[in-house]
Structures are given as structure tokens and as C-alpha cells.
PDB file of N, CA and C in Angstrom:
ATOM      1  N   UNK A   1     120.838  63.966  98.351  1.00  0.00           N
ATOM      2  CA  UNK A   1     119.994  64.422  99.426  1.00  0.00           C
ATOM      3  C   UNK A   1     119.534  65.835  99.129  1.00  0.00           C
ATOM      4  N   UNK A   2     118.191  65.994  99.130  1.00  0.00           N
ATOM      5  CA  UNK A   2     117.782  67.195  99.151  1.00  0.00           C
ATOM      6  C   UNK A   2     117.883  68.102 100.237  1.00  0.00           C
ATOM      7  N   UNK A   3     118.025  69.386 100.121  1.00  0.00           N
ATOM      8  CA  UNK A   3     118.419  70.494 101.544  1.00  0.00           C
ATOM      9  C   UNK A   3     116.788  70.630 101.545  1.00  0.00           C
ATOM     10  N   UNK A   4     115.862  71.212 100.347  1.00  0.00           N
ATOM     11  CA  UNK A   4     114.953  72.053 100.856  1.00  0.00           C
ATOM     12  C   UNK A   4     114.200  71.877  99.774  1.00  0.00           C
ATOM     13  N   UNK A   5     112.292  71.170 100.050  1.00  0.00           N
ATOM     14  CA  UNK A   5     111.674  70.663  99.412  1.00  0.00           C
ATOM     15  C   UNK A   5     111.132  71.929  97.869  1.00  0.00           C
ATOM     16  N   UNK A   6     111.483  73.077  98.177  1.00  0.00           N
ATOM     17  CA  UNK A   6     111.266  74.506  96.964  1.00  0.00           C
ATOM     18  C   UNK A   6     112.308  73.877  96.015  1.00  0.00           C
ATOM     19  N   UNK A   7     113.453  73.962  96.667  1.00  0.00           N
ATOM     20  CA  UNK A   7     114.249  73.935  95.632  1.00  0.00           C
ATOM     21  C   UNK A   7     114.234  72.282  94.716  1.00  0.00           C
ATOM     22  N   UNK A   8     113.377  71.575  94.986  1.00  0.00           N
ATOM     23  CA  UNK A   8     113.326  70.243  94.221  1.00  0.00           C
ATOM     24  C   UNK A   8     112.864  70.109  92.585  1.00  0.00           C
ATOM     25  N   UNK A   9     112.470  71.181  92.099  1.00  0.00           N
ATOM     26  CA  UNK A   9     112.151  71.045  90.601  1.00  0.00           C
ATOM     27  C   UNK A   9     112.992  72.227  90.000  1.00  0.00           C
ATOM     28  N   UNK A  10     112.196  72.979  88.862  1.00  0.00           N
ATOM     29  CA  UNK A  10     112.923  73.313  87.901  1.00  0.00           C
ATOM     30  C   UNK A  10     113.001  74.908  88.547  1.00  0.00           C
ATOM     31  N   UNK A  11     112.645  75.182  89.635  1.00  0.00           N
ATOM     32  CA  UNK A  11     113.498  76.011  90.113  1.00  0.00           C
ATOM     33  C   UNK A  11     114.726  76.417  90.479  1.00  0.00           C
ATOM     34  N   UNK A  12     114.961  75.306  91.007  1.00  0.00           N
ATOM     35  CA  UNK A  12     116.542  75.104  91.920  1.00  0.00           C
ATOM     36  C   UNK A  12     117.060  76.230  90.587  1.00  0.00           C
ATOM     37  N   UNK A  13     117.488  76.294  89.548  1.00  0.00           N
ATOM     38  CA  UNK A  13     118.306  76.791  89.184  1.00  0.00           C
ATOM     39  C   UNK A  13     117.913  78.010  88.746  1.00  0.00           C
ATOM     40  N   UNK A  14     116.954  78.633  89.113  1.00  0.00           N
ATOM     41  CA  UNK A  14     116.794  79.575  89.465  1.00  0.00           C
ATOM     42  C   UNK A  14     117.409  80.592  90.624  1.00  0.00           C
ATOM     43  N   UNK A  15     116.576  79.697  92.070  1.00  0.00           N
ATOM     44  CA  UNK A  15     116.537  80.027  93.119  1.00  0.00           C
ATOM     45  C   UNK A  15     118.043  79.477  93.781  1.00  0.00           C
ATOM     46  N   UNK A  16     119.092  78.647  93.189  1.00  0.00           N
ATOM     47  CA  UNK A  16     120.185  78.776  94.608  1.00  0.00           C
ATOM     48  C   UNK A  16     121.177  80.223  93.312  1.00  0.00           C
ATOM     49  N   UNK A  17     121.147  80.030  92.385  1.00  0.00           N
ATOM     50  CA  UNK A  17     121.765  81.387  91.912  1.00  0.00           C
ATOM     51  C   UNK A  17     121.643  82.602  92.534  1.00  0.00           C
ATOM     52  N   UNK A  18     120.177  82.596  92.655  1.00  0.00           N
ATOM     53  CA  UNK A  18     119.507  84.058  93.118  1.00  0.00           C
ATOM     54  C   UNK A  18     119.923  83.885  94.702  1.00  0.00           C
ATOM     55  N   UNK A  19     119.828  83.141  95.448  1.00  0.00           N
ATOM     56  CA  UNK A  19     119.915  83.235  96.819  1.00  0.00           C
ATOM     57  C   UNK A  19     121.538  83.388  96.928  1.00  0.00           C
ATOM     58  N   UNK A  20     122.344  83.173  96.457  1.00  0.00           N
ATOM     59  CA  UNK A  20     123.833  83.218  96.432  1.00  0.00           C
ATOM     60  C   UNK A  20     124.110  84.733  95.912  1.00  0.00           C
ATOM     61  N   UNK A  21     123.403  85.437  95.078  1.00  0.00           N
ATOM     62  CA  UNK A  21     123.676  86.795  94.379  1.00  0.00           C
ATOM     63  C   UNK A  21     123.388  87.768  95.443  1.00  0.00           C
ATOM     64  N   UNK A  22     122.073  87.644  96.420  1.00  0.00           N
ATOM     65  CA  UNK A  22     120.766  88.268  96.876  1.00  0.00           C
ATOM     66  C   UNK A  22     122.067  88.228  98.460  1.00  0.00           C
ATOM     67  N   UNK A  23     122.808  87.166  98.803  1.00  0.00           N
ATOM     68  CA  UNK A  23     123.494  87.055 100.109  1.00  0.00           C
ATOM     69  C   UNK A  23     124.820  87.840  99.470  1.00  0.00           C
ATOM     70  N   UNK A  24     125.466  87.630  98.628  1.00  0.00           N
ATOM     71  CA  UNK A  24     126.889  89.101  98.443  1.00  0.00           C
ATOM     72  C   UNK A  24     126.362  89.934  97.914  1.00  0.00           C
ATOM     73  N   UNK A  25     125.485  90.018  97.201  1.00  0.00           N
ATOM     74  CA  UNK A  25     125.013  91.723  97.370  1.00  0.00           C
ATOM     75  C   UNK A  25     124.597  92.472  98.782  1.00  0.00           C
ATOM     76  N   UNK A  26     123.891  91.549  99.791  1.00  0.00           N
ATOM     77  CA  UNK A  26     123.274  92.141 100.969  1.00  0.00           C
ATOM     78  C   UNK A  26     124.707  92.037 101.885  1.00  0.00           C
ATOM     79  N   UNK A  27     125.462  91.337 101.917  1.00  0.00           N
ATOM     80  CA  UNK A  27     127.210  91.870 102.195  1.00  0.00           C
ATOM     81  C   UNK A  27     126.964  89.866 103.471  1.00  0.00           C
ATOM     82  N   UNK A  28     126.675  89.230 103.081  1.00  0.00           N
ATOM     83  CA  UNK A  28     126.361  88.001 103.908  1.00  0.00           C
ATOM     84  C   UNK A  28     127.391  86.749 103.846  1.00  0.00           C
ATOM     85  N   UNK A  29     127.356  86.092 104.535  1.00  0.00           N
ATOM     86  CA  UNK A  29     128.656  85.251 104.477  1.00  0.00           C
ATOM     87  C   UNK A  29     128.148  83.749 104.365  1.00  0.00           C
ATOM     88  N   UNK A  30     128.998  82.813 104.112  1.00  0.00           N
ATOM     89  CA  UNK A  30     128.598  81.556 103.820  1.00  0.00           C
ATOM     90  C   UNK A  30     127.959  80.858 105.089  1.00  0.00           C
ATOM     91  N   UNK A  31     128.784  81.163 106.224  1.00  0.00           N
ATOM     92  CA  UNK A  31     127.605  80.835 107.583  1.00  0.00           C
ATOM     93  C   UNK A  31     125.989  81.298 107.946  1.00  0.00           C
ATOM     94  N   UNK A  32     125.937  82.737 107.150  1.00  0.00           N
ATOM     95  CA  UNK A  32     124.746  83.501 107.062  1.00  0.00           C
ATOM     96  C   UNK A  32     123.849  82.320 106.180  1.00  0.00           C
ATOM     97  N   UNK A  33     124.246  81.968 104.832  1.00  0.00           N
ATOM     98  CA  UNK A  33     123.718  81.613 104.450  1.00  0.00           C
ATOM     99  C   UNK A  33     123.140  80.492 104.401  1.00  0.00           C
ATOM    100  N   UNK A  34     123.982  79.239 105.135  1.00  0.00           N
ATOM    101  CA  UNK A  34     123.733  77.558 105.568  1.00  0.00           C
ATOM    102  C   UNK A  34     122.831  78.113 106.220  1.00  0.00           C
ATOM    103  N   UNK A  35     122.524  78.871 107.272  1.00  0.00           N
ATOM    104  CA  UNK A  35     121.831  79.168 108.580  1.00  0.00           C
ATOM    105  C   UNK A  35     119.984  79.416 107.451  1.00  0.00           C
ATOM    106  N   UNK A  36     120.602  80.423 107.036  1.00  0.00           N
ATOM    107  CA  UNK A  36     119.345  80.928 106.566  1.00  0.00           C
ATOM    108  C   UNK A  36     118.340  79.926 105.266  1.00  0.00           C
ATOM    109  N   UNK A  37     119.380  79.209 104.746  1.00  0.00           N
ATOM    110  CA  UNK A  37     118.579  78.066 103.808  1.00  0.00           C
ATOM    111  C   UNK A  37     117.781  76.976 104.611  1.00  0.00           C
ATOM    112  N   UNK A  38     118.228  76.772 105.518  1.00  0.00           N
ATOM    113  CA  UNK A  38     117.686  75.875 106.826  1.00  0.00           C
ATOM    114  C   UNK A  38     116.519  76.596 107.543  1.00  0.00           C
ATOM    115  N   UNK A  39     116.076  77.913 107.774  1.00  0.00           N
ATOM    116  CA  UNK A  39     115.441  78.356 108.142  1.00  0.00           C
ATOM    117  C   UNK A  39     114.372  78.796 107.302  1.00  0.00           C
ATOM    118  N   UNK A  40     114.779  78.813 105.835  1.00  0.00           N
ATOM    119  CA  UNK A  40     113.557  78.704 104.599  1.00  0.00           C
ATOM    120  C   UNK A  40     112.909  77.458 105.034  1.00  0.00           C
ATOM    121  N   UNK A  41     113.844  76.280 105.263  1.00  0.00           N
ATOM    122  CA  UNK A  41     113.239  74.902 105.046  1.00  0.00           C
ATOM    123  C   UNK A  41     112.148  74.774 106.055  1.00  0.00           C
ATOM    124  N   UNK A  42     112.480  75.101 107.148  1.00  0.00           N
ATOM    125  CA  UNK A  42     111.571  75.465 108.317  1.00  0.00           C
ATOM    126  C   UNK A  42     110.272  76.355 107.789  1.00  0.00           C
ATOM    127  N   UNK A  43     110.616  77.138 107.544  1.00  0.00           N
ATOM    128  CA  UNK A  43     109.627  78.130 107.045  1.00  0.00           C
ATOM    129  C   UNK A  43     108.485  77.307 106.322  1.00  0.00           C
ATOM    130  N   UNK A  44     109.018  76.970 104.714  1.00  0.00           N
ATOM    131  CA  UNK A  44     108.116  76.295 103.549  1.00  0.00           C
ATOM    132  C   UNK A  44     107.486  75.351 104.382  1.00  0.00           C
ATOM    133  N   UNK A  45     107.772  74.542 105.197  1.00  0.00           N
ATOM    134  CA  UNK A  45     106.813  73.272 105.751  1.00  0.00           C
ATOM    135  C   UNK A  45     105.997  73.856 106.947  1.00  0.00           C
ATOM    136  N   UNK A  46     106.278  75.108 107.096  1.00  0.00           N
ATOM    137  CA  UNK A  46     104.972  76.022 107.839  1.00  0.00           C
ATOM    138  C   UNK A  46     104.144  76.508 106.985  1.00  0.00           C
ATOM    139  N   UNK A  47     104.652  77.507 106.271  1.00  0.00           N
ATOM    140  CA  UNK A  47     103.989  78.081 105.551  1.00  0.00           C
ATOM    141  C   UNK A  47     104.266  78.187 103.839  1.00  0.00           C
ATOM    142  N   UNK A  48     103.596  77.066 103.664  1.00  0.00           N
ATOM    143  CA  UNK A  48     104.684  77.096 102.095  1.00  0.00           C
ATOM    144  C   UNK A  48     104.156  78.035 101.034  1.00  0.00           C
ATOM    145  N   UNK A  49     104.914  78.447  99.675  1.00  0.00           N
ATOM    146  CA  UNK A  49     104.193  79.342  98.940  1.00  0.00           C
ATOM    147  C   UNK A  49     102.723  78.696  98.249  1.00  0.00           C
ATOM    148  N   UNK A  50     101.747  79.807  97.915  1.00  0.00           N
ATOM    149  CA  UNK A  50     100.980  79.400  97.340  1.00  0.00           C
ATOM    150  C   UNK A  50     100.707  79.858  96.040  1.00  0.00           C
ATOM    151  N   UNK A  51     101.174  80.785  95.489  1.00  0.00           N
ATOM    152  CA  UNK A  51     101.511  81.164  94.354  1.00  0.00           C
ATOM    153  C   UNK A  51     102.580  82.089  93.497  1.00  0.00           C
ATOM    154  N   UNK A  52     103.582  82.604  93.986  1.00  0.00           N
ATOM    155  CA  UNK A  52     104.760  83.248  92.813  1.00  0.00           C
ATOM    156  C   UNK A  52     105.768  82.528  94.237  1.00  0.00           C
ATOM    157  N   UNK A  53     106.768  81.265  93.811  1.00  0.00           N
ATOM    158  CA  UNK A  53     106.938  80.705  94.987  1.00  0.00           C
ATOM    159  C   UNK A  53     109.045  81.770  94.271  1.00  0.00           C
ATOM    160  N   UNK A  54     109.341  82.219  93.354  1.00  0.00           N
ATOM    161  CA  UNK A  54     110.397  82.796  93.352  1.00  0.00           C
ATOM    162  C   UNK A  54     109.935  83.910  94.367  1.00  0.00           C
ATOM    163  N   UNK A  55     109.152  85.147  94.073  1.00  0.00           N
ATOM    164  CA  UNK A  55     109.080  86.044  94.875  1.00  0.00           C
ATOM    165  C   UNK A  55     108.829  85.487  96.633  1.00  0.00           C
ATOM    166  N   UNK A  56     108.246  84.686  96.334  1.00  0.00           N
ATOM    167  CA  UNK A  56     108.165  83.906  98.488  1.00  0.00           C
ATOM    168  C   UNK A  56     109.594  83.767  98.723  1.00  0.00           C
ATOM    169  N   UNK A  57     110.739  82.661  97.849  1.00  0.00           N
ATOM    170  CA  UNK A  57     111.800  82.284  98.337  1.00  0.00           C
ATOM    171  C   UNK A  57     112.845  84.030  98.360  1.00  0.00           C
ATOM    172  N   UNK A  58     112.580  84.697  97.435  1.00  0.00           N
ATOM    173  CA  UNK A  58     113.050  86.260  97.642  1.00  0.00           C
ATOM    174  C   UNK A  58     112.758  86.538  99.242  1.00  0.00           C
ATOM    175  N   UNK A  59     111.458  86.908  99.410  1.00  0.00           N
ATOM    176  CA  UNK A  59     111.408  87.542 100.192  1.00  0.00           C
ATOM    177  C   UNK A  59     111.871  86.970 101.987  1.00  0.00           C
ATOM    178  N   UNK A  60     111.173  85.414 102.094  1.00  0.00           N
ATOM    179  CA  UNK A  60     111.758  85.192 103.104  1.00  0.00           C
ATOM    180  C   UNK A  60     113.551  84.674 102.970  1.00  0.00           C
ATOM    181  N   UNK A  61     114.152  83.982 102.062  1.00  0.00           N
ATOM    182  CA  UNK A  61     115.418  84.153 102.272  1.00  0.00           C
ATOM    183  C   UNK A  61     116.211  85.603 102.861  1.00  0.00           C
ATOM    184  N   UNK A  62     115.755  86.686 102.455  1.00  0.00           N
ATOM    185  CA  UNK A  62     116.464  88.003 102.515  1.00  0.00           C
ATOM    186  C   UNK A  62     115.618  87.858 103.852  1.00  0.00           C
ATOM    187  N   UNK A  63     114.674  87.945 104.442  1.00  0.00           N
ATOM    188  CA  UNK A  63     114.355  87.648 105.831  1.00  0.00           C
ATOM    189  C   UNK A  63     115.296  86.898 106.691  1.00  0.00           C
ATOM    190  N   UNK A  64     115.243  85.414 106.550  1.00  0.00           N
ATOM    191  CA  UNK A  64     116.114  84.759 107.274  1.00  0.00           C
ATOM    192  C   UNK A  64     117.415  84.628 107.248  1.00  0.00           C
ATOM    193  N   UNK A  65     117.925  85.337 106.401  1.00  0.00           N
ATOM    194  CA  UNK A  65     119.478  85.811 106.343  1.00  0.00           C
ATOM    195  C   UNK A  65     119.503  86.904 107.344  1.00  0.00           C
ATOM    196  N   UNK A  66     118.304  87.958 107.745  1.00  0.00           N
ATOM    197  CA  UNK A  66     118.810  88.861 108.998  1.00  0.00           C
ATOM    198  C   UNK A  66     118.873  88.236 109.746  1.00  0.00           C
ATOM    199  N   UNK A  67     117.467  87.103 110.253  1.00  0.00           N
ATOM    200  CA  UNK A  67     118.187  86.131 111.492  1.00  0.00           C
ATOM    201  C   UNK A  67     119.294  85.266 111.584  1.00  0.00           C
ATOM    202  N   UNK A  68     119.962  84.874 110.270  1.00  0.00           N
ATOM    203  CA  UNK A  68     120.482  83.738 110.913  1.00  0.00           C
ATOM    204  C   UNK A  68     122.207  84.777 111.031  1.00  0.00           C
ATOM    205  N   UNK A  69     122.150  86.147 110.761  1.00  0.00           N
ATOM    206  CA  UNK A  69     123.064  87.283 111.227  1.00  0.00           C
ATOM    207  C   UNK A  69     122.690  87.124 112.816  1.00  0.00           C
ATOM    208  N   UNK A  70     121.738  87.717 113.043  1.00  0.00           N
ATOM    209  CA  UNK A  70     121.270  87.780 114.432  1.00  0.00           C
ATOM    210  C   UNK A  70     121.573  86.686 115.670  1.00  0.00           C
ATOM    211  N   UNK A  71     121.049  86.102 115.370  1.00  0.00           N
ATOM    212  CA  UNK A  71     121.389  84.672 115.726  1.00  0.00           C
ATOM    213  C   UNK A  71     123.099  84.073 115.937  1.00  0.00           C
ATOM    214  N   UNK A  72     123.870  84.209 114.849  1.00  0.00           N
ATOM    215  CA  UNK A  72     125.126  84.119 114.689  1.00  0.00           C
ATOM    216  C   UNK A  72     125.981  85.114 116.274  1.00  0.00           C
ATOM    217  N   UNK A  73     125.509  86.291 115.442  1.00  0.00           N
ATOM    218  CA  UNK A  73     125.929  87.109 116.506  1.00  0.00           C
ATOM    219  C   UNK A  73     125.971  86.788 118.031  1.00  0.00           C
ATOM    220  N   UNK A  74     124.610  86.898 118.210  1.00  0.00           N
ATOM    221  CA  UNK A  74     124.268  86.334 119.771  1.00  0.00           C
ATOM    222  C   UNK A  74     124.861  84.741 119.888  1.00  0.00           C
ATOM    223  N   UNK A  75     125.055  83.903 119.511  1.00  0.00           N
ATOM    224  CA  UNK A  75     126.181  82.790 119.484  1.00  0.00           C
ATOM    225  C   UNK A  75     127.444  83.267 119.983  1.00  0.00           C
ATOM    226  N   UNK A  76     127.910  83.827 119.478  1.00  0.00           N
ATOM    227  CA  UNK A  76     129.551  84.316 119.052  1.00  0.00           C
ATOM    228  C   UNK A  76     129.454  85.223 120.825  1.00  0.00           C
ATOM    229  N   UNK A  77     128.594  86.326 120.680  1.00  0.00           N
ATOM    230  CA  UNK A  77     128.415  86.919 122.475  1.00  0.00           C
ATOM    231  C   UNK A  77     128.217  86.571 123.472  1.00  0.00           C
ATOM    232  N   UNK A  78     127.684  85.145 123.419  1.00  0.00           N
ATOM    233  CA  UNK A  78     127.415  84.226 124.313  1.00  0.00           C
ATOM    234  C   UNK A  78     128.140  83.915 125.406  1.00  0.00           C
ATOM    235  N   UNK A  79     128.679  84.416 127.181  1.00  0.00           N
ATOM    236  CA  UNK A  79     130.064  84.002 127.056  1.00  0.00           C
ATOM    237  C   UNK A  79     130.124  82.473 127.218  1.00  0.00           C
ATOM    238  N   UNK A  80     130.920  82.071 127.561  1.00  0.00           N
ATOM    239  CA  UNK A  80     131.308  80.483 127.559  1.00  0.00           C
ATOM    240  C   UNK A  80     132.180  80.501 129.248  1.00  0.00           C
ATOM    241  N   UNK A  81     131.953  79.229 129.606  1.00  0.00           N
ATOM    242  CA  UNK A  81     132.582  78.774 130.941  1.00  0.00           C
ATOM    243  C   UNK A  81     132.793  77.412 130.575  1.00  0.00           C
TER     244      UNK A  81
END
């Protein structure tokens, strides 16, 4: 099963290296990151790249890794009853 239609050719091994390096360097956690690969996927079938599609998956992954922080957070603060 594929996660995410970018990563289906001869990228993938490019791009899940780099997105795994790009999330512990930016100090991100494995929940950050399920969240935020799911929110690329969302993304590409909005707006998919149209030409340097490494620098697109750069830039919005390191994007949607702040939300899916954000997001997390406000989850976790949420109170519960």
C-alpha cells in the first residue's frame, strides 16, 4: 500500500531519507511525523508539484511538521470529560 502518491517512483528513496533526517534535525518525533506525511498527502492532491518536486516535498514537509506539532499539542490540551 502506498502512503503518498510523490513518494511512488524513484524518489521515495530520496525523499523518506530526507524527510526522516529534516524531522531529527528539526528536534520532531515519530507522531510529528505520521501526522505530517499525511498532511503532504493532502497537500500533493491539492496542490501537487510542478516542477523541482524534492525542493516542494522539502519545503512543505518542514511546513506540515509545524502543524502536525501544533495540532498534536492542542489534542493533548484539549480537556476531556
Amino acid at each position: 500500500m502506498r502512503i503518498c502518491p510523490i513518494l511512488t517512483d524513484d524518489l521515495t528513496d530520496i525523499l523518506l531519507p530526507m524527510s526522516l533526517l529534516m524531522a531529527e534535525n528539526l528536534g520532531y518525533g515519530h507522531n510529528e511525523m505520521i501526522e505530517a506525511v499525511c498532511k503532504v498527502n493532502d497537500k500533493f492532491h491539492q496542490y501537487p508539484p510542478t516542477k523541482n518536486r524534492t525542493a516542494w516535498f522539502r519545503m512543505v514537509f518542514e511546513e506540515k511538521l509545524k502543524e502536525a506539532r501544533g495540532d498534536i499539542l492542542a489534542y493533548k490540551a484539549k480537556p476531556r470529560s
